[in-house]
C-alpha atoms as a PDB file:
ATOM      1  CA  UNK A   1    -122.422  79.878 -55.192  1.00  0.00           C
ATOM      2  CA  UNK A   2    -125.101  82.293 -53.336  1.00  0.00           C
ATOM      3  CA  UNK A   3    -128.205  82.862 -54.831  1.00  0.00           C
ATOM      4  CA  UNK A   4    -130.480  86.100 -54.278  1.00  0.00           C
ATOM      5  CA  UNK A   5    -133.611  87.344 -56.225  1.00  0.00           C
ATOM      6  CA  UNK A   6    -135.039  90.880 -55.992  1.00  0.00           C
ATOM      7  CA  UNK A   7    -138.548  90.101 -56.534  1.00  0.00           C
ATOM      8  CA  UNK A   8    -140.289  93.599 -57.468  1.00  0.00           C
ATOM      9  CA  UNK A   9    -143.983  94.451 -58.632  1.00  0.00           C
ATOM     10  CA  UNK A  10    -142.150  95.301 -62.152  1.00  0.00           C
ATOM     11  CA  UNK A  11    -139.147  92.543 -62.694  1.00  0.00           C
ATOM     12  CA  UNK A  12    -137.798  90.236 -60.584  1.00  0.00           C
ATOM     13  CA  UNK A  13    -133.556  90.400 -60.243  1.00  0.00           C
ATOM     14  CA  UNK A  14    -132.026  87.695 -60.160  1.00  0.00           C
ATOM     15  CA  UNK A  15    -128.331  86.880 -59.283  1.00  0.00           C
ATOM     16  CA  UNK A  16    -125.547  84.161 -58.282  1.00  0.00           C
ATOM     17  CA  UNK A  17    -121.970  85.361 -56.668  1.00  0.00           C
ATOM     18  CA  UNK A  18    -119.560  83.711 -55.437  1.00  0.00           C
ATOM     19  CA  UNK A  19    -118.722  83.723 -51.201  1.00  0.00           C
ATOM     20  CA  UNK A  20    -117.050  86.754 -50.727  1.00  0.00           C
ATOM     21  CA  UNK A  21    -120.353  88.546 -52.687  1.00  0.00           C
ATOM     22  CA  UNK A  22    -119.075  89.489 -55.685  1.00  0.00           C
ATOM     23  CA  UNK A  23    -122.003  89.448 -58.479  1.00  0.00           C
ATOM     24  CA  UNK A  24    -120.779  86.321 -61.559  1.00  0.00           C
ATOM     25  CA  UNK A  25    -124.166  86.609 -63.728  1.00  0.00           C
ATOM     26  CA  UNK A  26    -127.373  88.073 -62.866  1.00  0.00           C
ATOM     27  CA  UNK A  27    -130.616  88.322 -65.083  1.00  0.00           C
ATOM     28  CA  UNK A  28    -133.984  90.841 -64.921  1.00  0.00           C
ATOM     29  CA  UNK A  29    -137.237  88.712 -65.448  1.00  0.00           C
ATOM     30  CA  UNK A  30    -140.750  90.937 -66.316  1.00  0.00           C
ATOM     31  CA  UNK A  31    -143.307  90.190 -63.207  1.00  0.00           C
ATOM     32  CA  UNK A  32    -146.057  88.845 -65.088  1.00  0.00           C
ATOM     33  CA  UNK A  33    -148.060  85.677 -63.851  1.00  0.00           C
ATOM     34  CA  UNK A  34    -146.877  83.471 -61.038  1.00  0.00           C
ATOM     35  CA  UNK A  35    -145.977  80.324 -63.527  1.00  0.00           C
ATOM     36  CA  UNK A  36    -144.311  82.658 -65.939  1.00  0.00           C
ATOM     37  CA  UNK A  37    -142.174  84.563 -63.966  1.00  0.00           C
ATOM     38  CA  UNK A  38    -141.114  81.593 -61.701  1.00  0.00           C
ATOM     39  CA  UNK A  39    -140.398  79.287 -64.413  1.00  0.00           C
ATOM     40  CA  UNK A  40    -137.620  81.800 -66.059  1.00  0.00           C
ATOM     41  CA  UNK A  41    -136.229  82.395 -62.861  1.00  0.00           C
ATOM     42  CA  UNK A  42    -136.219  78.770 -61.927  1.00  0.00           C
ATOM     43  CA  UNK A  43    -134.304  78.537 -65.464  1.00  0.00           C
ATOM     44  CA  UNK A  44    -131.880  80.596 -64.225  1.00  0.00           C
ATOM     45  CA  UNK A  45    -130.602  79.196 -61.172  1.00  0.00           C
ATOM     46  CA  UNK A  46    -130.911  75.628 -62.738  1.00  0.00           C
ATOM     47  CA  UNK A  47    -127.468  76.919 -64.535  1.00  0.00           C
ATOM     48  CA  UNK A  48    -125.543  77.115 -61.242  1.00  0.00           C
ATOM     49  CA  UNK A  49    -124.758  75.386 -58.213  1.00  0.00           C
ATOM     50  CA  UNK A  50    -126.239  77.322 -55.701  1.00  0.00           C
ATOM     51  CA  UNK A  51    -125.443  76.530 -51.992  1.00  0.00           C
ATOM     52  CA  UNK A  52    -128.152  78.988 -50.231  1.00  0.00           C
ATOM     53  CA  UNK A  53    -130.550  81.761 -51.224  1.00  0.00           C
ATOM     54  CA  UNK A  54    -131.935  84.929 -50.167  1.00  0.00           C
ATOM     55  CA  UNK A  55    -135.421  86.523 -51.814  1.00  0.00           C
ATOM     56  CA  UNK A  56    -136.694  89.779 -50.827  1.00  0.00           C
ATOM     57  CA  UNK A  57    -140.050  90.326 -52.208  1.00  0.00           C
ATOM     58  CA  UNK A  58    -142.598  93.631 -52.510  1.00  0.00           C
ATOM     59  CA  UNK A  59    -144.793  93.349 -49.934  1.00  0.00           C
ATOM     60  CA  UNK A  60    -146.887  92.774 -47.823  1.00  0.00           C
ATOM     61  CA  UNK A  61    -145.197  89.292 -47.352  1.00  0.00           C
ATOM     62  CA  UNK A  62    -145.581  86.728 -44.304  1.00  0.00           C
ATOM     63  CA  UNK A  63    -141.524  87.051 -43.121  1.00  0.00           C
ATOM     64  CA  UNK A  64    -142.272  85.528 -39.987  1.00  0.00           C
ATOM     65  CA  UNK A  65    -139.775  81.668 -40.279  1.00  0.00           C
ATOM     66  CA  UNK A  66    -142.718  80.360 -37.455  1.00  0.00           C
ATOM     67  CA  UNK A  67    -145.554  81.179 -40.044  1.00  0.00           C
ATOM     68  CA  UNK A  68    -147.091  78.421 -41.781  1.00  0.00           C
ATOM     69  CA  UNK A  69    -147.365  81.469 -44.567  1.00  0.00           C
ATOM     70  CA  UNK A  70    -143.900  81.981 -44.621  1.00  0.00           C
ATOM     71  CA  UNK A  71    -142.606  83.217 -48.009  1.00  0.00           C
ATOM     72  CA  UNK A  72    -146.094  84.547 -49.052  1.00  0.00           C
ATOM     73  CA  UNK A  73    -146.874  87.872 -50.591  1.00  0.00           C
ATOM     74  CA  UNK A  74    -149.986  88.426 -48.804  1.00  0.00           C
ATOM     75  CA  UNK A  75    -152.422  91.363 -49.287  1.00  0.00           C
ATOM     76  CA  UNK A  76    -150.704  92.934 -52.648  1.00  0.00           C
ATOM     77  CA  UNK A  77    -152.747  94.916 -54.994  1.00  0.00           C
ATOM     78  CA  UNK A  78    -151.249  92.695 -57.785  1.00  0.00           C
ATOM     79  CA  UNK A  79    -154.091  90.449 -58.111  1.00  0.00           C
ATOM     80  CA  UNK A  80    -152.272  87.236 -59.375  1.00  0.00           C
ATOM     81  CA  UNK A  81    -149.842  87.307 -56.721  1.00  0.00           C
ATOM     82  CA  UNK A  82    -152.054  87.277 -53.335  1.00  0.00           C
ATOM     83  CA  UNK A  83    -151.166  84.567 -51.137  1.00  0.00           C
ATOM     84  CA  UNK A  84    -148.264  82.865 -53.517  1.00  0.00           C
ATOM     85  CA  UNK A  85    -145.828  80.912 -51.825  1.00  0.00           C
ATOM     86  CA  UNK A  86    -142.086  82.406 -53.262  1.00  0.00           C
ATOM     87  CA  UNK A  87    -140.284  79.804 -50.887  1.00  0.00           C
ATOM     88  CA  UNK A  88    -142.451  76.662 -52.135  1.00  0.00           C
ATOM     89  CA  UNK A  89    -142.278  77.578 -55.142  1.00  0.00           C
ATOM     90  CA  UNK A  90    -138.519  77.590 -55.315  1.00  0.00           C
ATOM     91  CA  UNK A  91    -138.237  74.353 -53.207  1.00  0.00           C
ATOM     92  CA  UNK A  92    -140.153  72.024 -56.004  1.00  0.00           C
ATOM     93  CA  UNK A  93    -136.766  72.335 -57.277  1.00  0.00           C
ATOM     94  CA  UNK A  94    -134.510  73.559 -55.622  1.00  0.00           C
ATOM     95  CA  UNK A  95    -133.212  71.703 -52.027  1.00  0.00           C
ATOM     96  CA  UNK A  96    -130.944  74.410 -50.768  1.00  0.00           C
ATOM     97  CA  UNK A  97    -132.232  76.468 -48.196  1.00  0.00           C
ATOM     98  CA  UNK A  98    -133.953  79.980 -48.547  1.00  0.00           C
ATOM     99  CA  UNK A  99    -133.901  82.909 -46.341  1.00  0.00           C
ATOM    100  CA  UNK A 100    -137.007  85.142 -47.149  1.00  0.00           C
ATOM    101  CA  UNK A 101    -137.701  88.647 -46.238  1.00  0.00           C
ATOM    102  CA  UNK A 102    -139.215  91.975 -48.072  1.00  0.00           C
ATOM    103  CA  UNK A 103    -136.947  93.616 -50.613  1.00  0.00           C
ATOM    104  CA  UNK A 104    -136.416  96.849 -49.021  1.00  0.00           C
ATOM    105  CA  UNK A 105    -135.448  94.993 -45.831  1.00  0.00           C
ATOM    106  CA  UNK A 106    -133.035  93.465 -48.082  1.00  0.00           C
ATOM    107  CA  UNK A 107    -131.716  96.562 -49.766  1.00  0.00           C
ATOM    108  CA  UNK A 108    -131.315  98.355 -46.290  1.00  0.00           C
ATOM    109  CA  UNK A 109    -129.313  95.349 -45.282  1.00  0.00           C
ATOM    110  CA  UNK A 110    -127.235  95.235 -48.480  1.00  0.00           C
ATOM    111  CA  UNK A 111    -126.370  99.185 -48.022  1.00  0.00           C
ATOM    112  CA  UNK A 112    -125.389  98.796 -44.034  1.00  0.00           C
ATOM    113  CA  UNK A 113    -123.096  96.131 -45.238  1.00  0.00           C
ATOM    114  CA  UNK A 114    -121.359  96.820 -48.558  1.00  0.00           C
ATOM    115  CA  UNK A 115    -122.720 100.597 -49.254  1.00  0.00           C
ATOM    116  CA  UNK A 116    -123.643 104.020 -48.301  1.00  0.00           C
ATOM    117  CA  UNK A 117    -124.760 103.020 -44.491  1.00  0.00           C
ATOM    118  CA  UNK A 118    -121.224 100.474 -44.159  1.00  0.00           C
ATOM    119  CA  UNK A 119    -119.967 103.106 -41.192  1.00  0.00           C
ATOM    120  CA  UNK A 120    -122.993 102.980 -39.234  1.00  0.00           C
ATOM    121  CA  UNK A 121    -125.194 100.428 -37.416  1.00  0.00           C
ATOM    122  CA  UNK A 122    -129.161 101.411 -38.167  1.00  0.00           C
ATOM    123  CA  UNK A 123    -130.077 102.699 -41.246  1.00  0.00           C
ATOM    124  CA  UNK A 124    -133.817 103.194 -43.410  1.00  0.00           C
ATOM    125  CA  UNK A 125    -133.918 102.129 -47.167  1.00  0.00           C
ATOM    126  CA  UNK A 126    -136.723 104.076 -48.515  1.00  0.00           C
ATOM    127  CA  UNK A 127    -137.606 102.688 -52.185  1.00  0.00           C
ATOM    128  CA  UNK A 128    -140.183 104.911 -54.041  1.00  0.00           C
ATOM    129  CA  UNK A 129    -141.649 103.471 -57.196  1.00  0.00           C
ATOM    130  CA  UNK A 130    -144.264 101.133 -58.035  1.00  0.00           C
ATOM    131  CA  UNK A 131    -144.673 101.357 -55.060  1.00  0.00           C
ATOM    132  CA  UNK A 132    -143.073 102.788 -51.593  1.00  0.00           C
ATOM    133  CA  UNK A 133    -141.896 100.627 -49.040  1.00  0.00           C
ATOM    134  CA  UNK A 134    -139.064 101.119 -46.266  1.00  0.00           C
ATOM    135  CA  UNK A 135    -136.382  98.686 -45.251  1.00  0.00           C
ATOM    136  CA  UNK A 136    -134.807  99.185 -41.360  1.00  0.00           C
ATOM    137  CA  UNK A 137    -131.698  98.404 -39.473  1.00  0.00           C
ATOM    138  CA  UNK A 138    -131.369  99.193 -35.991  1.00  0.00           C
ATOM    139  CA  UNK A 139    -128.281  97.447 -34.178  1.00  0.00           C
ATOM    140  CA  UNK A 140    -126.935  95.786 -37.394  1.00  0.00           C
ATOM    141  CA  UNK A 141    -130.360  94.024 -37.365  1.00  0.00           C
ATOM    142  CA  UNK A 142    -133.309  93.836 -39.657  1.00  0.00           C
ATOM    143  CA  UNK A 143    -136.326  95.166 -37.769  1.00  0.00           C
ATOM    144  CA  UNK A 144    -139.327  93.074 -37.283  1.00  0.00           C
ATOM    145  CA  UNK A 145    -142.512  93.327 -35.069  1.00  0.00           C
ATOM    146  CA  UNK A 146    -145.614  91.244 -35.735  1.00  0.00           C
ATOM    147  CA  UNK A 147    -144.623  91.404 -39.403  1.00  0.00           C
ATOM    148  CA  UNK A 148    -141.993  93.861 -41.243  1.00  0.00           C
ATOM    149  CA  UNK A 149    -143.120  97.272 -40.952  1.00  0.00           C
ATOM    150  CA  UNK A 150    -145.186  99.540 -43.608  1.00  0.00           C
ATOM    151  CA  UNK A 151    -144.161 102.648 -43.614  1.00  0.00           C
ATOM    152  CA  UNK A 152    -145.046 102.797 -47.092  1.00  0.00           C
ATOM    153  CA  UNK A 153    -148.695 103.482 -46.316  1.00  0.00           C
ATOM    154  CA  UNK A 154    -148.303 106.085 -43.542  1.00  0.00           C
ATOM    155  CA  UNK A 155    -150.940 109.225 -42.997  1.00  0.00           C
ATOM    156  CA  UNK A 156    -149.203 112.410 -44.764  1.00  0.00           C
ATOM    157  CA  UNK A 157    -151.274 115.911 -44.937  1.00  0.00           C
ATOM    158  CA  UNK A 158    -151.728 116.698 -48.602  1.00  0.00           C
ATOM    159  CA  UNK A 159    -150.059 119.606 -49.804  1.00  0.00           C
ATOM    160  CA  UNK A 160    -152.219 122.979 -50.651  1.00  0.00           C
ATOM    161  CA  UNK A 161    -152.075 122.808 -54.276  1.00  0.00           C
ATOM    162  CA  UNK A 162    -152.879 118.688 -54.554  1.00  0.00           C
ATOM    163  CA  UNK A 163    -156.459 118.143 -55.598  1.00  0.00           C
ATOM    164  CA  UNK A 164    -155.320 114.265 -56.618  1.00  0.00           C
ATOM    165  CA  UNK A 165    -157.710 111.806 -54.439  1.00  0.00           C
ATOM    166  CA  UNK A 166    -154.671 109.303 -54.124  1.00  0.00           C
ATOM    167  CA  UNK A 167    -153.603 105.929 -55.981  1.00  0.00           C
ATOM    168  CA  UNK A 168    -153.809 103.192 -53.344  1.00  0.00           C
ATOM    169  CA  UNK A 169    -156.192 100.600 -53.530  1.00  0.00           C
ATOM    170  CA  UNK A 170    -156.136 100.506 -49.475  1.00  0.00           C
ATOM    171  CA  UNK A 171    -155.969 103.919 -48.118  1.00  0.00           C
ATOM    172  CA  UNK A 172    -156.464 105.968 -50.949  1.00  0.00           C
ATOM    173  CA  UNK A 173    -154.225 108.768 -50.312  1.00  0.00           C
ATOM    174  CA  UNK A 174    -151.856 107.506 -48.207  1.00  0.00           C
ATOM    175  CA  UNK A 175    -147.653 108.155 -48.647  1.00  0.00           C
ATOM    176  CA  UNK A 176    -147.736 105.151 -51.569  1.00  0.00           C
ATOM    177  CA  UNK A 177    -151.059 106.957 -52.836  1.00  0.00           C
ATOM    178  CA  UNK A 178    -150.060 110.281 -53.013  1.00  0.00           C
ATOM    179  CA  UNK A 179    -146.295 109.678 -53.862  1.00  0.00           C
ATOM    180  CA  UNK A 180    -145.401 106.390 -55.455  1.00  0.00           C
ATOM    181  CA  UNK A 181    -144.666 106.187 -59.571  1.00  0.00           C
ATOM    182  CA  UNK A 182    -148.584 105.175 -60.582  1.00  0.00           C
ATOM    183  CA  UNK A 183    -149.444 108.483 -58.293  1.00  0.00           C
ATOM    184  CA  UNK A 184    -147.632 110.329 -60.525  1.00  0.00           C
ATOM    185  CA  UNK A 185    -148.340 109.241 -64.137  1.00  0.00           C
ATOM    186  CA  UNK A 186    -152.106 109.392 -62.603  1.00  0.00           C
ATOM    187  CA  UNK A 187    -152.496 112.801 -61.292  1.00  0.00           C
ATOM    188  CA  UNK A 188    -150.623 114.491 -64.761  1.00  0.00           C
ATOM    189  CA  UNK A 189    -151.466 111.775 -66.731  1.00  0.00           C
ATOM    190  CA  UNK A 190    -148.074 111.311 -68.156  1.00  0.00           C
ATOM    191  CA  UNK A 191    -145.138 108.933 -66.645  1.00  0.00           C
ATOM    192  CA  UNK A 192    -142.782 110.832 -64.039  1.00  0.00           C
ATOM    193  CA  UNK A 193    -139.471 110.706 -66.190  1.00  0.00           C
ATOM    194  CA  UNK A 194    -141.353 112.749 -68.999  1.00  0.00           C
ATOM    195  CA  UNK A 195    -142.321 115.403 -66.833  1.00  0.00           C
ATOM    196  CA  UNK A 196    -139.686 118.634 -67.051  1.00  0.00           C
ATOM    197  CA  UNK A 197    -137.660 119.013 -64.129  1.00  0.00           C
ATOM    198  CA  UNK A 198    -139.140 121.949 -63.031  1.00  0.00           C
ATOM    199  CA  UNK A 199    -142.577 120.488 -63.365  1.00  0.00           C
ATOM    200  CA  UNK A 200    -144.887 121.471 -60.008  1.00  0.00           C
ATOM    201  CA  UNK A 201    -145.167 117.683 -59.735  1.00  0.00           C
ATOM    202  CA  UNK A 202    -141.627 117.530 -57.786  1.00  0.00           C
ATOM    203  CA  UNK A 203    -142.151 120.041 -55.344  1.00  0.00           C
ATOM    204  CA  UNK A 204    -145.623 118.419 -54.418  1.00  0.00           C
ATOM    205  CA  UNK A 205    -143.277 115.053 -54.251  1.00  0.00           C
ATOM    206  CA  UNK A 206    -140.967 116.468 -52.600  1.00  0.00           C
ATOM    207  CA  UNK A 207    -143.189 117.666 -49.823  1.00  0.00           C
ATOM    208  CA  UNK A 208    -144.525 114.396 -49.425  1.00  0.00           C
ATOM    209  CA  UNK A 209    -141.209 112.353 -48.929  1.00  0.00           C
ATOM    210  CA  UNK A 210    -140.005 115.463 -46.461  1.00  0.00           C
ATOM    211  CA  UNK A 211    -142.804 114.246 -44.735  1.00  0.00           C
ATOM    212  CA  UNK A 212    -142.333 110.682 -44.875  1.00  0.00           C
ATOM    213  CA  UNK A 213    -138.836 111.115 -43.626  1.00  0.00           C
ATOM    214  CA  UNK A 214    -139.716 113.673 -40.680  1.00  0.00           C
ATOM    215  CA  UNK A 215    -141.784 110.659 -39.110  1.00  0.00           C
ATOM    216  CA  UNK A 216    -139.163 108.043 -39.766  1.00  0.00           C
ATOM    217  CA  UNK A 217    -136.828 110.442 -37.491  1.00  0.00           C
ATOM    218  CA  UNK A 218    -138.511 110.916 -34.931  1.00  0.00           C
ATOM    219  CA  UNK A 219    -139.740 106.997 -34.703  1.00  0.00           C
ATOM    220  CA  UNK A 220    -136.468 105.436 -35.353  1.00  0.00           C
ATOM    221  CA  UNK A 221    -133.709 108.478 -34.933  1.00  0.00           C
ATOM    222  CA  UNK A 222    -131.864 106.177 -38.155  1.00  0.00           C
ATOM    223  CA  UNK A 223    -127.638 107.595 -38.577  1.00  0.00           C
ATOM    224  CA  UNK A 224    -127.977 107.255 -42.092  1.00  0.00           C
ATOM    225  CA  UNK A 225    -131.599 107.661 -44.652  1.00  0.00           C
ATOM    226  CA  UNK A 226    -130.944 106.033 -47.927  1.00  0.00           C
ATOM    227  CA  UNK A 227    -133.506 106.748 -51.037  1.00  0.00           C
ATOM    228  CA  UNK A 228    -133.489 104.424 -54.031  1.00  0.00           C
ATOM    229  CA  UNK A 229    -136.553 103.060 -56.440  1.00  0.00           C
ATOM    230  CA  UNK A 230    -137.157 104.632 -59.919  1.00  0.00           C
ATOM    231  CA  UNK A 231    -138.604 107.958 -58.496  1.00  0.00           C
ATOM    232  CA  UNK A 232    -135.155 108.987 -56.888  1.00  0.00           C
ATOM    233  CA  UNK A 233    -133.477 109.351 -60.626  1.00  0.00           C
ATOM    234  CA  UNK A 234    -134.767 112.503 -60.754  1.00  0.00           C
ATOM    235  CA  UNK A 235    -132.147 114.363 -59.071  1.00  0.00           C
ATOM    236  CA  UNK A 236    -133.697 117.594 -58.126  1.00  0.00           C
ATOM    237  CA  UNK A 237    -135.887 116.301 -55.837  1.00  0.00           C
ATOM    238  CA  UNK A 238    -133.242 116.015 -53.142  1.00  0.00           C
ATOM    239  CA  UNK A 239    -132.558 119.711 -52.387  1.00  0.00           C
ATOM    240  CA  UNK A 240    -136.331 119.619 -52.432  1.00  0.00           C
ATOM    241  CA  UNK A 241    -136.489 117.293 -49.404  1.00  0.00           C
ATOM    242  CA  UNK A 242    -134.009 118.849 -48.269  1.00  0.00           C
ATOM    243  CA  UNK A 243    -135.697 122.012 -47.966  1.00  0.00           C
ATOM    244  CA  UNK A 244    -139.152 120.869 -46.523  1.00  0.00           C
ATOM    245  CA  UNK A 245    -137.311 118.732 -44.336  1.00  0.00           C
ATOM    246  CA  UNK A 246    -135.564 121.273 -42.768  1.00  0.00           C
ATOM    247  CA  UNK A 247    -138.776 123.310 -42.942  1.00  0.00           C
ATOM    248  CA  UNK A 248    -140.362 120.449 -41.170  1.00  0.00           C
ATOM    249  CA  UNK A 249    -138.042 120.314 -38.036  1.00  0.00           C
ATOM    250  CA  UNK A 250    -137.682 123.826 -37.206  1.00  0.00           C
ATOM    251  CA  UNK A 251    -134.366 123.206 -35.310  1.00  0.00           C
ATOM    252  CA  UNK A 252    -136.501 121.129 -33.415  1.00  0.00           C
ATOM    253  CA  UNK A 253    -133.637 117.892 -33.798  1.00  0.00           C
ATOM    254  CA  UNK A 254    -130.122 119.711 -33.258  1.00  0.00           C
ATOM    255  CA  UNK A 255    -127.841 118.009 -35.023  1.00  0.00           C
ATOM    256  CA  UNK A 256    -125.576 118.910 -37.776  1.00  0.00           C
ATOM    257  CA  UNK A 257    -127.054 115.780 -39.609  1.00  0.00           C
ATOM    258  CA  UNK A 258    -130.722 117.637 -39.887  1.00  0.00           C
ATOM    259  CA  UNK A 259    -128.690 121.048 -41.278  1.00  0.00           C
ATOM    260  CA  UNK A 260    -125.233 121.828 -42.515  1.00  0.00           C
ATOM    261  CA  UNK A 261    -124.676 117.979 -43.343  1.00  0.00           C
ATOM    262  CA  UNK A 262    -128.368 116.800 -44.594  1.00  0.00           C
ATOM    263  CA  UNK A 263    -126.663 116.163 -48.221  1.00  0.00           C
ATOM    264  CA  UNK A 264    -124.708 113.506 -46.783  1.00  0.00           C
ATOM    265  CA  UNK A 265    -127.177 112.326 -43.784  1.00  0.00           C
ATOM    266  CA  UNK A 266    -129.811 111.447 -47.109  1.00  0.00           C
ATOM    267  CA  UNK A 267    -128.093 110.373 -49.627  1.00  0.00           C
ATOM    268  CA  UNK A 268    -129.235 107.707 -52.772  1.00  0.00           C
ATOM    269  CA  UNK A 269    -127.865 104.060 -52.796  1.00  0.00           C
ATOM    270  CA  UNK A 270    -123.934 103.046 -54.107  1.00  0.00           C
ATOM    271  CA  UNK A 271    -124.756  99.752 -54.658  1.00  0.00           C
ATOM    272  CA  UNK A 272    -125.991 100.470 -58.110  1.00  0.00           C
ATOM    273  CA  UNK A 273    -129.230  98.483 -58.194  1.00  0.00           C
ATOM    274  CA  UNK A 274    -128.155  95.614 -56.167  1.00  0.00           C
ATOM    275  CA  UNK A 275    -128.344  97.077 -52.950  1.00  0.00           C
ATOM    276  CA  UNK A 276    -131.195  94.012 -51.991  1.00  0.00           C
ATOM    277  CA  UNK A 277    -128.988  91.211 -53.965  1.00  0.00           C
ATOM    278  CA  UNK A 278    -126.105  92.275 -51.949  1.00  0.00           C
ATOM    279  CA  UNK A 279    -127.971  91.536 -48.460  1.00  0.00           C
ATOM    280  CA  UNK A 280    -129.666  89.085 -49.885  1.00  0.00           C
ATOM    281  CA  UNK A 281    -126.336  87.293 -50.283  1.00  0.00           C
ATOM    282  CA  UNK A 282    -125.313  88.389 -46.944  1.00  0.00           C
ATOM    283  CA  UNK A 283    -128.369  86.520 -45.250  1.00  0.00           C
ATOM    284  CA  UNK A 284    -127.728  83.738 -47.824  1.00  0.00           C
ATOM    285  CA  UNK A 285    -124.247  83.171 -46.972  1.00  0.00           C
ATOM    286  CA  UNK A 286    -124.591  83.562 -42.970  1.00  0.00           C
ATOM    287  CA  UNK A 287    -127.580  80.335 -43.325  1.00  0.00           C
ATOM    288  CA  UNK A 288    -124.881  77.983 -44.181  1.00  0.00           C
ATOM    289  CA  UNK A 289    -122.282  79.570 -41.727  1.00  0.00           C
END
């Protein structure tokens, strides 16, 4: 079997599926402490023969194979997990080998392959919860640098009405600050899903994620945006980046893809929550091919 875990800031997924990546059990596990949350999903795989693995983790994370660091989560804001080894842990165990990369890079890859990017060959994954973090694929390939990009923490000008000072424990009011779930519940003091959906709260969201996308368009010039993560279950905030998007560009990019067809350029995930499992099995399966 292929083994994949989806290791978030709020559970970690965990799945086996056989080689043609088809999903046979999977299990969510709370993030809590290192030892806790590593022993249950430790338990879980012990149940299976597993052949290879993929983990995508929240980020940062050191995805560079030629790191000594390789498999970390590095600078997170979760306290616990700073600097713990996903890969070693795993391998006290387990003897198969482990691919390791973020979770969004995952999910991106998951969606070019199986999903709602399977027609074209670069993509974003934009996941906006917990936190916000942004797989790519350019050329059917995971993009890498120095270290997987952030585009989670870019510079965004506030909008007029936003008096919030922002949510990130690095930059303040960055995209993740100003944008992310914990953003939200923070600046109305109440959880995003309890807010009505014609709450001021979505427009000012909105306008930040137009934003956010406007700048991954004119970096990366993607064929196909993809947002996912908890905050993008509340539907009516796509004709609202929609709207400040095409606000944004001004005809500026003239393609049908920034106007008549936006609703189909931007579109939310059809993997149903295992767009990162899916690539992680991908990246699983092609180690031992």
């Amino acid at each position: 079997m292929l083994g994949a875990i989806e290791a978030g800031g709020t559970k970690f997924l965990c799945a086996v599926g056989d080689m043609d990546f088809n999903v046979i059990d999977k299990i969510e596990i709370s993030t809590t402490s290192p030892r806790e949350t590593i022993e249950k999903v430790k338990g879980f795989f012990r149940q299976y023969n597993v052949r290879s693995m993929g983990i995508g983790s929240f980020g940062p994370a050191d995805v560079n194979i030629d790191s000594p660091n390789y498999g970390c989560i590095t600078t997170t804001p979760k306290e616990q997990w700073q600097y713990f080894n996903l890969i070693t842990a795993m391998k006290d165990v387990f003897d198969f080998p482990i691919v390791f990369d973020t979770d969004v890079n995952f999910a991106a890859l998951g969606e070019v392959r199986f999903g709602a990017a399977r027609h074209v060959k670069s993509c974003i994954y934009v996941t906006i919860g917990t936190g916000i973090g942004v797989g790519a694929i350019v050329n059917n390939q995971i993009l890498h640098g120095l270290s997987h990009p952030e585009m989670g923490h870019i510079v965004v000008r506030r909008h007029k009405n936003d008096l919030f000072e922002g949510a990130c424990p690095f930059h303040q009011d960055c995209l993740e600050g100003l944008a992310s779930g914990p953003s939200i519940e923070k600046r109305w003091s109440k959880e995003g899903f309890l807010l009505e959906s014609n709450h001021e709260a979505w427009e000012i969201e909105g306008y930040y994620i137009a934003q956010a996308l406007m700048t991954y368009i004119l970096t990366l010039s993607p064929e196909k945006i993809i947002l996912g993560g908890g905050v993008m279950k509340q539907r009516q905030l796509l004709p609202i980046i929609y709207h400040y998007l095409k606000k944004l560009n001004e005809g500026y990019i003239s393609l049908p893809q920034m106007d008549e067809q936006i609703s189909e350029y931007i579109v939310t995930p059809e993997l149903d929550g295992l767009s990162a499992i899916k690539g992680g099995f991908y990246l699983a399966k092609k180690r031992i091919d």
